[in-house]
Protein backbone atom coordinates (compact mmCIF):
# COMPACT_ATOMS: atom_id res chain seq x y z
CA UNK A 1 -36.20 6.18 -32.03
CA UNK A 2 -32.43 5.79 -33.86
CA UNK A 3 -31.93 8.45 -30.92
CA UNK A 4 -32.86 6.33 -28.06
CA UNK A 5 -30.88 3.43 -29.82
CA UNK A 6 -27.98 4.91 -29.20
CA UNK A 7 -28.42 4.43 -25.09
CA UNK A 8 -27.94 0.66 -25.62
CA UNK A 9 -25.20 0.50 -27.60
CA UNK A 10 -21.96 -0.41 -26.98
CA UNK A 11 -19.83 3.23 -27.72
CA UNK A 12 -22.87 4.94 -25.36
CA UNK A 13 -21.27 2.70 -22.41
CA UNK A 14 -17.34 2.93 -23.37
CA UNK A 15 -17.94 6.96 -23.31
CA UNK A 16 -19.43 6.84 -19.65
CA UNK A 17 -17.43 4.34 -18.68
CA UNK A 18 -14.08 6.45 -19.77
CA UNK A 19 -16.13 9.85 -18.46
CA UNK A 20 -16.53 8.07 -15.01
CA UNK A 21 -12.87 7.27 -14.96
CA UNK A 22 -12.25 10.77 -15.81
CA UNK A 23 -14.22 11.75 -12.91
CA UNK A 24 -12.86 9.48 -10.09
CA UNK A 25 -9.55 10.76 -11.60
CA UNK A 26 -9.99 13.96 -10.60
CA UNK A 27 -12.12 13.68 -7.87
CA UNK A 28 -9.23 11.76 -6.50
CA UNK A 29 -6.18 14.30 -6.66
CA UNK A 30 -5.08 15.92 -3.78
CA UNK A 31 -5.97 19.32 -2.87
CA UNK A 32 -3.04 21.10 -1.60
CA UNK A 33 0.37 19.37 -2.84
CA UNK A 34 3.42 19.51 0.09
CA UNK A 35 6.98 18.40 -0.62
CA UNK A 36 7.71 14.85 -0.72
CA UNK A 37 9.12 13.16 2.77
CA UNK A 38 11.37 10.47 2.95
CA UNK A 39 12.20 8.99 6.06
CA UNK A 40 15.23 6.90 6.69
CA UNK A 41 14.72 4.58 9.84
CA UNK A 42 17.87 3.08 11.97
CA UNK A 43 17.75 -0.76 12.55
CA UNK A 44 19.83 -3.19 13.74
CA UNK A 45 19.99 -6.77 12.49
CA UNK A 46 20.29 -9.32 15.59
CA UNK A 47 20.83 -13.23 15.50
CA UNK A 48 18.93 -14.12 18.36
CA UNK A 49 16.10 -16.73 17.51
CA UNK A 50 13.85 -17.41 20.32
CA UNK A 51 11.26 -18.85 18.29
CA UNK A 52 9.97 -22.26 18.23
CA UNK A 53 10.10 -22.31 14.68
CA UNK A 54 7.29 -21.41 13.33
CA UNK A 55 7.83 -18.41 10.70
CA UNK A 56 5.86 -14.98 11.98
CA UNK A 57 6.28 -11.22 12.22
CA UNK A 58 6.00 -9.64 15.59
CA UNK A 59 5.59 -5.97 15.75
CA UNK A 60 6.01 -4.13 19.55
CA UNK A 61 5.35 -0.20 20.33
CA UNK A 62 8.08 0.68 23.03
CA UNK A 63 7.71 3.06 25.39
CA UNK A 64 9.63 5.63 23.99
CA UNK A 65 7.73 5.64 20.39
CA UNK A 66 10.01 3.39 18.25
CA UNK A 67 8.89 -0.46 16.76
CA UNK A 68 10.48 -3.01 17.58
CA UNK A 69 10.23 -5.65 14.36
CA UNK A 70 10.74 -8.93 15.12
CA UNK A 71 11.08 -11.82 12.46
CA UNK A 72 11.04 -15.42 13.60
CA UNK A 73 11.43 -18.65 11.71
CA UNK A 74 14.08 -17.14 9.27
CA UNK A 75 16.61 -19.24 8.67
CA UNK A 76 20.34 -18.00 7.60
CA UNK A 77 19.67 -14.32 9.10
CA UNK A 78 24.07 -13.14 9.37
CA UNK A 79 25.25 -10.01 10.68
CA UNK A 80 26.87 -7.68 7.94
């Protein structure tokens, strides 16, 4: 009985909860580990504002594979 006690108490759940952790953990880690990539995009910083106003984020796929990322509704936007 003192055994079966022990399956309601609070360390039996703390123990499967950290052994579950544990287990998503590892379940979670890659496989086969490449080399890190870091890609550094172009972009150019324009002041036209064609926008009515209203702040948004439009996103276009050109025709030769690049996004075009267009913010409107920012105010103060300067060339550098």
């Amino acid at each position: 009985m003192i055994l079966l006690s022990f399956f309601s108490s609070i360390e039996f759940y703390v123990i499967m909860a950290v052994i579950a952790a544990a287990v998503v953990a590892m379940a979670s880690r890659p496989q086969v580990r490449g080399p890190v990539v870091e890609y550094l995009l172009a972009s150019v910083l324009s002041t036209e504002d064609d926008s009515d106003g209203e702040p948004s984020v439009e996103f276009t796929c050109m025709d030769d594979g690049t996004v075009r990322l267009v913010r409107h509704g920012v105010q103060d936007v300067t060339m550098v």
